[in-house]
C-alpha atoms as a PDB file:
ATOM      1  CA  UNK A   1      41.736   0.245  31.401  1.00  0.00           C
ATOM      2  CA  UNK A   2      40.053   1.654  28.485  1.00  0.00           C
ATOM      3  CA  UNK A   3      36.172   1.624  28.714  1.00  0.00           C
ATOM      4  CA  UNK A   4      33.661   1.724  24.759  1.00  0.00           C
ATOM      5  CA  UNK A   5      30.899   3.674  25.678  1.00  0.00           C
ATOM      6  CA  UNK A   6      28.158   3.826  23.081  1.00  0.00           C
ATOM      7  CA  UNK A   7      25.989   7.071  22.996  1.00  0.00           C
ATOM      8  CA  UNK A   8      22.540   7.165  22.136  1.00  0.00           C
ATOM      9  CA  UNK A   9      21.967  11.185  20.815  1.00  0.00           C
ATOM     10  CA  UNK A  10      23.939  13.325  18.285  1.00  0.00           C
ATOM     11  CA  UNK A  11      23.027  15.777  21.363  1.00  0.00           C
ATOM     12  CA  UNK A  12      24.515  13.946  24.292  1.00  0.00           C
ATOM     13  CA  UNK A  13      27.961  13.499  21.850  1.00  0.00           C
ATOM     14  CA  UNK A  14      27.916  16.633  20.835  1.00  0.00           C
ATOM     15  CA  UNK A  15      27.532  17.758  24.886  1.00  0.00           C
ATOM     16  CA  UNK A  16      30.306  15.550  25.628  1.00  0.00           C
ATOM     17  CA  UNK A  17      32.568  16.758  23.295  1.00  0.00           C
ATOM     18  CA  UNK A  18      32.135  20.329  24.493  1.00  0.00           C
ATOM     19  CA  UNK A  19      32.364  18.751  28.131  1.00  0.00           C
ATOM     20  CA  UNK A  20      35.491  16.893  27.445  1.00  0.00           C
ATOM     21  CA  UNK A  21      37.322  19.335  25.432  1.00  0.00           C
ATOM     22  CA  UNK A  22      39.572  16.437  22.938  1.00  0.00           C
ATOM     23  CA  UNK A  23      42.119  17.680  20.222  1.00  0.00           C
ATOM     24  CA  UNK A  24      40.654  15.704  17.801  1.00  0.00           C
ATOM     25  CA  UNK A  25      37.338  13.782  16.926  1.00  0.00           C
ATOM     26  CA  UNK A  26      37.164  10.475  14.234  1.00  0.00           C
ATOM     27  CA  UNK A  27      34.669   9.224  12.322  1.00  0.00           C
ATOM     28  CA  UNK A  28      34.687   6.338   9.926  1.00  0.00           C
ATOM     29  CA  UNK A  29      32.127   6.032   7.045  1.00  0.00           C
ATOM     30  CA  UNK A  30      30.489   2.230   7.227  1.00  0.00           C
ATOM     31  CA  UNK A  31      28.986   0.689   4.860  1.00  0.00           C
ATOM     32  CA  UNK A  32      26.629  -2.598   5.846  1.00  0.00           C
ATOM     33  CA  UNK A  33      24.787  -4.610   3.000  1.00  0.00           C
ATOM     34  CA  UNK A  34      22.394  -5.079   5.045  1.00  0.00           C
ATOM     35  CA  UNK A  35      19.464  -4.827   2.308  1.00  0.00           C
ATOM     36  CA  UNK A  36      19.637  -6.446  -1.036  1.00  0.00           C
ATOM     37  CA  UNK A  37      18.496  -3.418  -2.160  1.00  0.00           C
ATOM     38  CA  UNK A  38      20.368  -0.657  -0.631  1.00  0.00           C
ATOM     39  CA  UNK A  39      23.755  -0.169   0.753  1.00  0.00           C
ATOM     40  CA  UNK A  40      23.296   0.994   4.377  1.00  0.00           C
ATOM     41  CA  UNK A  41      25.804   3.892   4.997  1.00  0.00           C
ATOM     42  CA  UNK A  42      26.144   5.375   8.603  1.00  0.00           C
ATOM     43  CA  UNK A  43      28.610   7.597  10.140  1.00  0.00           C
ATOM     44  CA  UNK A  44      30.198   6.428  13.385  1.00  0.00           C
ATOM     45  CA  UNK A  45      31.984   9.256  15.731  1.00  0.00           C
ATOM     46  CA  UNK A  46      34.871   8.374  18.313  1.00  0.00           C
ATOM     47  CA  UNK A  47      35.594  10.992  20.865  1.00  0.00           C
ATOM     48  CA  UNK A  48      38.910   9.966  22.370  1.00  0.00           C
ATOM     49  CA  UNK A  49      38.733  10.648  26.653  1.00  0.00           C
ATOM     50  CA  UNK A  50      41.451   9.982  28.937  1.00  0.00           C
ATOM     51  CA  UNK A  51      40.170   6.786  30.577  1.00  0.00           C
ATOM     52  CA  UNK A  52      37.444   6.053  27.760  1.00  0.00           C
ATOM     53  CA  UNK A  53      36.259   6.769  24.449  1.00  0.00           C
ATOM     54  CA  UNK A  54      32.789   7.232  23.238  1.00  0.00           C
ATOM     55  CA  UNK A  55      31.300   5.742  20.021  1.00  0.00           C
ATOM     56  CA  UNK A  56      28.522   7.633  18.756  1.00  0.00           C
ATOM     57  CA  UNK A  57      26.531   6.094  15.159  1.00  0.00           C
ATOM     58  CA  UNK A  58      24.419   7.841  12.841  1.00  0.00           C
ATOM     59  CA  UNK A  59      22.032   6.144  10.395  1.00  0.00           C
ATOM     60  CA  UNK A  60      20.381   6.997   7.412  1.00  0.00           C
ATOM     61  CA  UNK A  61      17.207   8.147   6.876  1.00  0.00           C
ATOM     62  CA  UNK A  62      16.092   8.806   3.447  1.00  0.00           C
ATOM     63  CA  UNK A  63      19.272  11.122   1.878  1.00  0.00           C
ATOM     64  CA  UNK A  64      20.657  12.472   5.277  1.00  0.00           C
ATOM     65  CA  UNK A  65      21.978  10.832   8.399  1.00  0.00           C
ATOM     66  CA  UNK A  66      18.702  10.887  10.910  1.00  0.00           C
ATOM     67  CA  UNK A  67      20.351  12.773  13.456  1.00  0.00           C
ATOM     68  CA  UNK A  68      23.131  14.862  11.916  1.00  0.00           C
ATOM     69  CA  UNK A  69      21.367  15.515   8.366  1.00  0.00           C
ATOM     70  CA  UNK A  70      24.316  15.255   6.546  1.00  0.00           C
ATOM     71  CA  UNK A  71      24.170  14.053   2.827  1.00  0.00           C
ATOM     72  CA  UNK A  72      24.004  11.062   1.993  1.00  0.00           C
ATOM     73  CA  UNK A  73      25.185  10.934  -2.086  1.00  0.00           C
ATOM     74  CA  UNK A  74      24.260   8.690  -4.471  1.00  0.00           C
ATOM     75  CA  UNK A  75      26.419   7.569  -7.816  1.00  0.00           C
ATOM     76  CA  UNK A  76      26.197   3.863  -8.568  1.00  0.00           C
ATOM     77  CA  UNK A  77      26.342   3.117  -4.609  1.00  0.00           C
ATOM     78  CA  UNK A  78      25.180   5.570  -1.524  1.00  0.00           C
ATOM     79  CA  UNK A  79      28.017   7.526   0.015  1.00  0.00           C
ATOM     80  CA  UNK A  80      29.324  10.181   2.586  1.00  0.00           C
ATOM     81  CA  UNK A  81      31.979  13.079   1.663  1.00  0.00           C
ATOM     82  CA  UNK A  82      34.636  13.345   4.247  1.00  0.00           C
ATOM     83  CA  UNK A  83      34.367  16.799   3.833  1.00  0.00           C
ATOM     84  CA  UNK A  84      30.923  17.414   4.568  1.00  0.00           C
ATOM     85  CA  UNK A  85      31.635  15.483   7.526  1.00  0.00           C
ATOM     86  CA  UNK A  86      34.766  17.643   8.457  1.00  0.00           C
ATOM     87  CA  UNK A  87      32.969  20.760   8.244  1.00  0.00           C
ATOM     88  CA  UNK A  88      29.582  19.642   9.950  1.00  0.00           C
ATOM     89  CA  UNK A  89      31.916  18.659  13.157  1.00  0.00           C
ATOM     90  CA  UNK A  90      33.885  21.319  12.863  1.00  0.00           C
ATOM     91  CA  UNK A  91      30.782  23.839  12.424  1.00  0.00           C
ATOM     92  CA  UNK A  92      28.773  22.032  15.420  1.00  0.00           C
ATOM     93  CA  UNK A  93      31.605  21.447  17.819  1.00  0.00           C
ATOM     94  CA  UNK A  94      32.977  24.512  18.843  1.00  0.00           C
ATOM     95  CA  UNK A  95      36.197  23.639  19.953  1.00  0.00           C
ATOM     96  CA  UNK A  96      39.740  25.562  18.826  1.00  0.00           C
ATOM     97  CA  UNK A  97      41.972  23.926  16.371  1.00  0.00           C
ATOM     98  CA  UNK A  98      39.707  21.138  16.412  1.00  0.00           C
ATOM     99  CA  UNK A  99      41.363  17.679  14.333  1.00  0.00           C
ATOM    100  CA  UNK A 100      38.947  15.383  12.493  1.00  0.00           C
ATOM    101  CA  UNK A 101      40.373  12.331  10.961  1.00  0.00           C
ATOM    102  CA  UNK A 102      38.879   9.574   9.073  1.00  0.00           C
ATOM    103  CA  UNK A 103      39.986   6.140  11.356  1.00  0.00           C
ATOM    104  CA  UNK A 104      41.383   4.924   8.000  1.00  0.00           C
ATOM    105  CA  UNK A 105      43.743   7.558   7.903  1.00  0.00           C
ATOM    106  CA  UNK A 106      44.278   8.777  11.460  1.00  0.00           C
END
């Protein structure tokens, strides 16, 4: 049986992932009206394990994620690039030929 774990720290995912060794990492991009004002956008992470899979969800502060400091862009609504995404896991997780996929498109 499967098992959601949630984890707390972009550290603790990130020491996981190096831990666990997975071909491939996927994040969606959510986006929570939440405020009347603002459109909250966070990043959620899902690192596939054999018996489990860990969910790992960054918020915003300001125009970067808290944790991650990735960009958060701004047109008519607050957004994240998929590439900036790609290439901060990519960067930060130093794993071979790893594959990041967007859960809408994995």
């Amino acid at each position: 049986m499967n098992q959601t774990v949630r984890v707390r720290t972009w550290k603790e995912f990130k020491q996981l992932a190096e831990k666990i060794k997975p071909k491939a990492i996927v994040y969606s991009i959510d986006q929570n009206g939440t405020s009347k004002d603002k459109e909250l956008t966070c990043l959620r992470l899902i690192l596939p394990a054999q018996k489990s899979h860990y969910i790992y969800v960054d918020f915003p502060r300001g125009d970067k994620l808290r944790e991650t400091k990735i960009a958060i862009h701004e047109k008519t609504v607050r957004y994240l690039e998929d590439q900036d995404i790609i290439e901060f896991l990519k960067d930060q997780i130093k794993i071979k030929d790893l594959k990041v996929y967007s859960f809408w498109t994995a």
